[in-house]
Protein backbone atom coordinates (compact mmCIF):
# COMPACT_ATOMS: atom_id res chain seq x y z
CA UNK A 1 27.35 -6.18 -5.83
CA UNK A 2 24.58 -4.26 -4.49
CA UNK A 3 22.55 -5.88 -2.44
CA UNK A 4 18.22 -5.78 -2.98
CA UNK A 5 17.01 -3.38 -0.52
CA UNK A 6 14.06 -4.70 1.86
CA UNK A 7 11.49 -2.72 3.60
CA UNK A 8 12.96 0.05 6.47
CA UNK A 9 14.49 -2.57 8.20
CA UNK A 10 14.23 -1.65 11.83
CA UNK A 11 10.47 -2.26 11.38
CA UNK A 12 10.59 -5.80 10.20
CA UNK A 13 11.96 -6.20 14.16
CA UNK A 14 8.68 -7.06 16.04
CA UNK A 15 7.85 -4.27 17.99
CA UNK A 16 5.99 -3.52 21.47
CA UNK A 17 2.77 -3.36 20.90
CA UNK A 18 0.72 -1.58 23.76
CA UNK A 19 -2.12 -3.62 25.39
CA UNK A 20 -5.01 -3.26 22.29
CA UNK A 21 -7.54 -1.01 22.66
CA UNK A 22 -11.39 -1.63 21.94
CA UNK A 23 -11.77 -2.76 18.15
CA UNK A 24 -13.25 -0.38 16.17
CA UNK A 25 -16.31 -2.49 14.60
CA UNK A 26 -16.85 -0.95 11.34
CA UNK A 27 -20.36 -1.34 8.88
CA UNK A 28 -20.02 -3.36 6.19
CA UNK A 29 -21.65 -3.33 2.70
CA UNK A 30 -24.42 -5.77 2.80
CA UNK A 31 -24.52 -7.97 -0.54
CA UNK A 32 -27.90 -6.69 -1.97
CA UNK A 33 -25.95 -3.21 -2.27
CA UNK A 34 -24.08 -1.80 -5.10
CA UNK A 35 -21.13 0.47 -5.09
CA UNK A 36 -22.08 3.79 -6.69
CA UNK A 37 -20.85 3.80 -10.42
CA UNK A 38 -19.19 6.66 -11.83
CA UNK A 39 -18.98 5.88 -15.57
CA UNK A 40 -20.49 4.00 -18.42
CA UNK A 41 -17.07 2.01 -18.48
CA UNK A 42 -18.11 0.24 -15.31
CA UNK A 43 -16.17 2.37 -12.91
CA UNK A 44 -17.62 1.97 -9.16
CA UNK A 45 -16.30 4.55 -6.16
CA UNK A 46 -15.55 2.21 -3.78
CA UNK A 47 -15.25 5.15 -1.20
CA UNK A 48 -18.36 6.84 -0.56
CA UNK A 49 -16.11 9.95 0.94
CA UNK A 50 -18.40 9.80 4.74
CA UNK A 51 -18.14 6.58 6.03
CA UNK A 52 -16.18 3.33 6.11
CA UNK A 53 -19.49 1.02 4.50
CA UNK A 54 -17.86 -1.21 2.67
CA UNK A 55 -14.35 -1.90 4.70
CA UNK A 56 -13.29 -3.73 7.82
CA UNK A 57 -10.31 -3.63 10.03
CA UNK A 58 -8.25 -6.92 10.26
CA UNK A 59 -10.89 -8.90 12.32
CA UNK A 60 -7.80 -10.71 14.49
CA UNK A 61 -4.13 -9.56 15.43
CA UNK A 62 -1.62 -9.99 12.74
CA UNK A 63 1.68 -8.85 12.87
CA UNK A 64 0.96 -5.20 12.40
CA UNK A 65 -1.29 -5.10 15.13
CA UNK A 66 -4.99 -4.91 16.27
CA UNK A 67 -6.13 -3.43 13.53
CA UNK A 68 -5.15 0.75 13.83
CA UNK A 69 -7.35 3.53 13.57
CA UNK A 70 -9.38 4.36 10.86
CA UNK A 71 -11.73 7.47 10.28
CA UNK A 72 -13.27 9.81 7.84
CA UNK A 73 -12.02 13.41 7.53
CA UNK A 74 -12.80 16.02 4.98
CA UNK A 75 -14.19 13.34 2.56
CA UNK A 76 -10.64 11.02 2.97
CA UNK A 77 -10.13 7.54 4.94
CA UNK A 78 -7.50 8.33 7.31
CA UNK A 79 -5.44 5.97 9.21
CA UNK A 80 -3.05 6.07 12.19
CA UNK A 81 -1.75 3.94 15.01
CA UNK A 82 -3.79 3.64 17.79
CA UNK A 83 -3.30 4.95 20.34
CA UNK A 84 -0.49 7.51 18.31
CA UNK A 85 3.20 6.25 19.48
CA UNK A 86 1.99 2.92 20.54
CA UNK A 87 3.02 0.69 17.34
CA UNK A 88 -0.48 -0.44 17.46
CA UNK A 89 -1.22 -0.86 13.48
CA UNK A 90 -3.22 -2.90 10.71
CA UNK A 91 -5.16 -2.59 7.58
CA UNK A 92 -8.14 -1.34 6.62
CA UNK A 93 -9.50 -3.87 3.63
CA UNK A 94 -12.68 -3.81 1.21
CA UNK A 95 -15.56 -6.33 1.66
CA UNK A 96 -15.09 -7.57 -1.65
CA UNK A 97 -12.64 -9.05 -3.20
CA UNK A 98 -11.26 -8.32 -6.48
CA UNK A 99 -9.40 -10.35 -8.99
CA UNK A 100 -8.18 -8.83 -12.66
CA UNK A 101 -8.87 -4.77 -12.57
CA UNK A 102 -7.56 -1.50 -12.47
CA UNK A 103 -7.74 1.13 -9.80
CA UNK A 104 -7.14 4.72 -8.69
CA UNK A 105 -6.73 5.67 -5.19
CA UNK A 106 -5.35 9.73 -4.44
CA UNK A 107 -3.18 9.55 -0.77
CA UNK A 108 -1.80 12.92 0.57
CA UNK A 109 0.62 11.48 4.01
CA UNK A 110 2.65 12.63 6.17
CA UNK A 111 6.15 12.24 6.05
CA UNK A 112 7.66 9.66 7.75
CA UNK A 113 5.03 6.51 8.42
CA UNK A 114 5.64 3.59 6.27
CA UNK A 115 2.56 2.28 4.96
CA UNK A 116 1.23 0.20 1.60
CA UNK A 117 -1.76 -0.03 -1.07
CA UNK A 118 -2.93 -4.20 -1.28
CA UNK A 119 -3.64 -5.94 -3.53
CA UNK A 120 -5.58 -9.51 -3.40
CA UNK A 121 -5.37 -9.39 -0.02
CA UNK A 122 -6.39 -11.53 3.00
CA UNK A 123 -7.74 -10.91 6.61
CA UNK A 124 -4.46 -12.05 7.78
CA UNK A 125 -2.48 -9.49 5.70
CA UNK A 126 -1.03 -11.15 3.22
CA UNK A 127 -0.79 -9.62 -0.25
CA UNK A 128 1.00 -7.76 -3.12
CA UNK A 129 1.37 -4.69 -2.42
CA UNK A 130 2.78 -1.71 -3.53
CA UNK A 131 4.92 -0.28 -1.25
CA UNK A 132 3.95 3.46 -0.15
CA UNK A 133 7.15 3.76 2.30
CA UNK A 134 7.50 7.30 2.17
CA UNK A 135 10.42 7.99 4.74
CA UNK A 136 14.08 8.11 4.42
CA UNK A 137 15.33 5.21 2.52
CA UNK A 138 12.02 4.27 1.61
CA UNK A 139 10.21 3.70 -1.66
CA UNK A 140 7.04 4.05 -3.18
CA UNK A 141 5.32 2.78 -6.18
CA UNK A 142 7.05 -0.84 -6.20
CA UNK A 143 5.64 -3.97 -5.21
CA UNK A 144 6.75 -5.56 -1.98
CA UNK A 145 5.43 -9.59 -0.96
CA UNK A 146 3.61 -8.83 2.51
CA UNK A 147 3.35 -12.01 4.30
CA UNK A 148 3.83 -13.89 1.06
CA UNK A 149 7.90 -13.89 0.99
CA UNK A 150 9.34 -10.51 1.32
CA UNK A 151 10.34 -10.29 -1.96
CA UNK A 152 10.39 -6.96 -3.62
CA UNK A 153 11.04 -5.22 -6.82
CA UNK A 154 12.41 -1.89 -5.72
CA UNK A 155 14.61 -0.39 -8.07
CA UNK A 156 15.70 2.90 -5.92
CA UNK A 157 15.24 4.26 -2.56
CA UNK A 158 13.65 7.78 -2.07
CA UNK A 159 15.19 9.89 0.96
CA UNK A 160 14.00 13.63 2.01
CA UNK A 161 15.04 16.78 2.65
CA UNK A 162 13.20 18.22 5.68
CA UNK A 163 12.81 21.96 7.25
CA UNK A 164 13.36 22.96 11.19
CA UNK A 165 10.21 21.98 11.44
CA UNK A 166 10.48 18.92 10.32
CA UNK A 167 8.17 19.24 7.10
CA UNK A 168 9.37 17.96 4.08
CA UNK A 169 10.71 20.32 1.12
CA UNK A 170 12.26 18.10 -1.33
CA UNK A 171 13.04 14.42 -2.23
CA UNK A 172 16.39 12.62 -3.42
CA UNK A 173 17.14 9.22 -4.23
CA UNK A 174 19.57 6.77 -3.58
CA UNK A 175 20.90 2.67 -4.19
CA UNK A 176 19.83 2.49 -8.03
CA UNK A 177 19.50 -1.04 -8.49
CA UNK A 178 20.49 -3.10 -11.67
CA UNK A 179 17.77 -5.21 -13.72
CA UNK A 180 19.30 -8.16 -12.79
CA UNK A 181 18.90 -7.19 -9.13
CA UNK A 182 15.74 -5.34 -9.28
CA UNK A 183 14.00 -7.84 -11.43
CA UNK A 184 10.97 -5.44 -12.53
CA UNK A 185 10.03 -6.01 -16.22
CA UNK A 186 9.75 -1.70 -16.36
CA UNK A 187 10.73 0.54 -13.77
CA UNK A 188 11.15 4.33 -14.52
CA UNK A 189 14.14 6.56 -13.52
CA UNK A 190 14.34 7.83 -10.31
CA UNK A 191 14.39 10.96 -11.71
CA UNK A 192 11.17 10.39 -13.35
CA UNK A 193 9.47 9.27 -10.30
CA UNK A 194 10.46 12.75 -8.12
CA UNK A 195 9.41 15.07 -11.26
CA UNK A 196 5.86 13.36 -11.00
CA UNK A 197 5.67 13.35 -6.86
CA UNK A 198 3.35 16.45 -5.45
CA UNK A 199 5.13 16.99 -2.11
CA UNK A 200 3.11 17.70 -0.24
CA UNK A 201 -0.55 17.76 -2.20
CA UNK A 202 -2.67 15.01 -3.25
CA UNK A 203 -1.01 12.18 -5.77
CA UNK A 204 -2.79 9.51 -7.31
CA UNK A 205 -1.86 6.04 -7.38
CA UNK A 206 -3.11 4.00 -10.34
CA UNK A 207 -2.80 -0.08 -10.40
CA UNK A 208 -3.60 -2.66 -12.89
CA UNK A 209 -3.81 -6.47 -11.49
CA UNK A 210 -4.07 -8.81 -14.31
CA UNK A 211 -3.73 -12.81 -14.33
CA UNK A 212 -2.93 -16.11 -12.76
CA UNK A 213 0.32 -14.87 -11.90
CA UNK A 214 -0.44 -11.44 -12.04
CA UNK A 215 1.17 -8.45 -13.77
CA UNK A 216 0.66 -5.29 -11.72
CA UNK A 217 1.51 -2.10 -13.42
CA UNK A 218 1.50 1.56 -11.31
CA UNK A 219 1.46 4.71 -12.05
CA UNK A 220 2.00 7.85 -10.12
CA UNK A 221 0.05 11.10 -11.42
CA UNK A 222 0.04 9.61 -14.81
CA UNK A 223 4.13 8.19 -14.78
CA UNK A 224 4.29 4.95 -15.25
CA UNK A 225 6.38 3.59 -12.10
CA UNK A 226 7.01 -0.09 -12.36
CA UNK A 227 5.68 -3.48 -13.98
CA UNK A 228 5.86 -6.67 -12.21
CA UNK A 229 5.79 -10.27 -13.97
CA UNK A 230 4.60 -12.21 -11.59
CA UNK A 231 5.06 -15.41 -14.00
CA UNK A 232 8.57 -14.41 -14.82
CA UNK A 233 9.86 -12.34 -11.87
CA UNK A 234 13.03 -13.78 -10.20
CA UNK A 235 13.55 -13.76 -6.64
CA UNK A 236 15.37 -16.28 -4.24
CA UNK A 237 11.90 -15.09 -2.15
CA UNK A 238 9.52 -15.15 -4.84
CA UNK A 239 7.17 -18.62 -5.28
CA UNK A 240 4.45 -17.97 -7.84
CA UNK A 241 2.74 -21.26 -6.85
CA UNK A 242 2.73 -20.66 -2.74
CA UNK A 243 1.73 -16.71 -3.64
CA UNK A 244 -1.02 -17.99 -5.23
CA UNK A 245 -2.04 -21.04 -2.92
CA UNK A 246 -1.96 -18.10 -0.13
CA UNK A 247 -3.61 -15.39 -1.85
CA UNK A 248 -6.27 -17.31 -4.40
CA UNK A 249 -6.73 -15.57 -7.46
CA UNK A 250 -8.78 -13.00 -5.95
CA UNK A 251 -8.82 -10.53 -2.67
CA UNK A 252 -9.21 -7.52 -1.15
CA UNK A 253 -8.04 -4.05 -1.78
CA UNK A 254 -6.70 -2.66 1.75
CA UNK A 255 -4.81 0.47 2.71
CA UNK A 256 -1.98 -0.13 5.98
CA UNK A 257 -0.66 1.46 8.80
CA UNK A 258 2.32 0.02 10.04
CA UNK A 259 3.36 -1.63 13.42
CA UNK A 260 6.04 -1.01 15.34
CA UNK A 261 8.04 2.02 16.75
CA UNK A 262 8.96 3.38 13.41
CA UNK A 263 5.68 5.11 12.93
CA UNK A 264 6.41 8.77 14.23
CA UNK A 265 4.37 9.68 17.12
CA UNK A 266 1.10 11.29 15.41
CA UNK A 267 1.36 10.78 11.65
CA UNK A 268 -1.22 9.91 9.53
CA UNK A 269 -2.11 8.33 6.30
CA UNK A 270 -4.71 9.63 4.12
CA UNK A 271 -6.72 8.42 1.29
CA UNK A 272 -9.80 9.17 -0.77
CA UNK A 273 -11.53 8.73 -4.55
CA UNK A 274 -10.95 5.05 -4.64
CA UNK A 275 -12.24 3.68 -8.14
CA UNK A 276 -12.10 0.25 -9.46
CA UNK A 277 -12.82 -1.35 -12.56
CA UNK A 278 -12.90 -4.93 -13.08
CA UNK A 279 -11.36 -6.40 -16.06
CA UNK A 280 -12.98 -9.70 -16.73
């Protein structure tokens, strides 16, 4: 029977991490101001596109690291380890926290760092969160329990096809899962999720978050990728009553870079147009 696949598993082995470097102390949004709204629906930018008001680093080591590096760059958050090569990571989370909503985030990486979109999310790192493991045996679009169980609903892993120069020039997939071993109320076809992948160019990751337990839904460029049943998902990892003793019913948002040695030396993550809309 095929087994569930977990996260690149060299990288759940604790890495080196270099001695930390200066934390980065970022602004924050003070509570008297408002995110800038974008639509009579109630959609805020959460993101102004210049600065990081708004967001902090992890304020203590977790298991990722210090915290990584976070900047702005032509109007997108971007995100490495710091210093490059020395497994040094961490998160990069939203002042406020969020409970039942949807939102959009666009990410163009590079190929080969395994990193993750949060979801109710702690200082500490803990969180749903849908996996953005874009490497070789990787997956993205699925959601993944950081620091809440390690249990995952990944249906297939995605692998790539890469030049001399090591830049990426198609995708494949690999280890289809079964339902019964997957667990995900909907997943699409692994053929459905490479048709709607931009290699390459910006894609944009959409995410609802709805309940007690909740039931996150993504989407990739307008494909619907996966639905999770957090009151009825089955997993040998999965608690619904310690995910939500950890997490609370609400958190941050927060974007990763991860620790350890699988990060290649000098990739980056990159995000930008971050909207949210709460669902009350």
């Amino acid at each position: 029977m095929i087994q569930r696949t977990g996260r690149r598993t060299f990288l759940r082995t604790a890495a080196s991490i270099a001695a930390a470097p200066t934390i980065l102390i970022l602004p924050r949004l003070r509570g008297d101001e408002e995110p800038r709204r974008t639509g009579s629906d109630g959609t805020i930018e959460l993101f102004d596109g210049k600065t990081l008001n708004g967001w902090h680093k992890n304020p203590q080591k977790i298991g990722h690291g210090t915290g990584g590096r976070w900047y702005v760059e032509d109007g997108a958050i971007v995100g490495e380890q710091d210093p490059p090569g020395s497994g040094n990571g961490g998160i990069l989370l939203s002042d406020r926290k969020f409970a039942d909503f949807e939102v959009s985030i666009d990410m163009n990486h590079d190929w080969g760092p395994c990193s993750g979109f949060f979801l109710r999310g702690n200082d500490k790192g803990q969180c749903f969160q849908v996996m953005v493991d874009y490497h070789d045996g990787g997956n993205v679009g699925h959601i993944y329990g950081e620091g809440t169980g390690s249990f995952n609903c990944r249906a297939f892993d995605i692998n790539g096809k890469v030049d001399e120069d090591g830049k990426l020039e198609k995708l494949t997939y690999a280890n289809v899962l079964k339902p019964e071993v997957h667990g995900c109320k909907y997943t699409c076809k692994p053929e459905d999720f490479i048709k709607a992948w931009r290699i390459g160019k910006w894609n944009t990751l959409k995410v609802r978050c709805v309940g007690k337990y909740p039931v996150i839904t993504t989407w990739i460029n307008g494909t619907k990728i996966c639905e999770l049943d957090g009151n009825t998902f089955k997993d040998s990892r999965y608690d619904k009553e310690k995910v939500l003793k950890t997490l609370g019913r609400a958190g941050s948002i927060a974007v990763q870079v991860h620790g350890g040695n699988g990060w290649p030396k000098g990739a980056k993550v990159r995000w930008k147009n971050i909207k949210f809309k709460d669902l009350k």
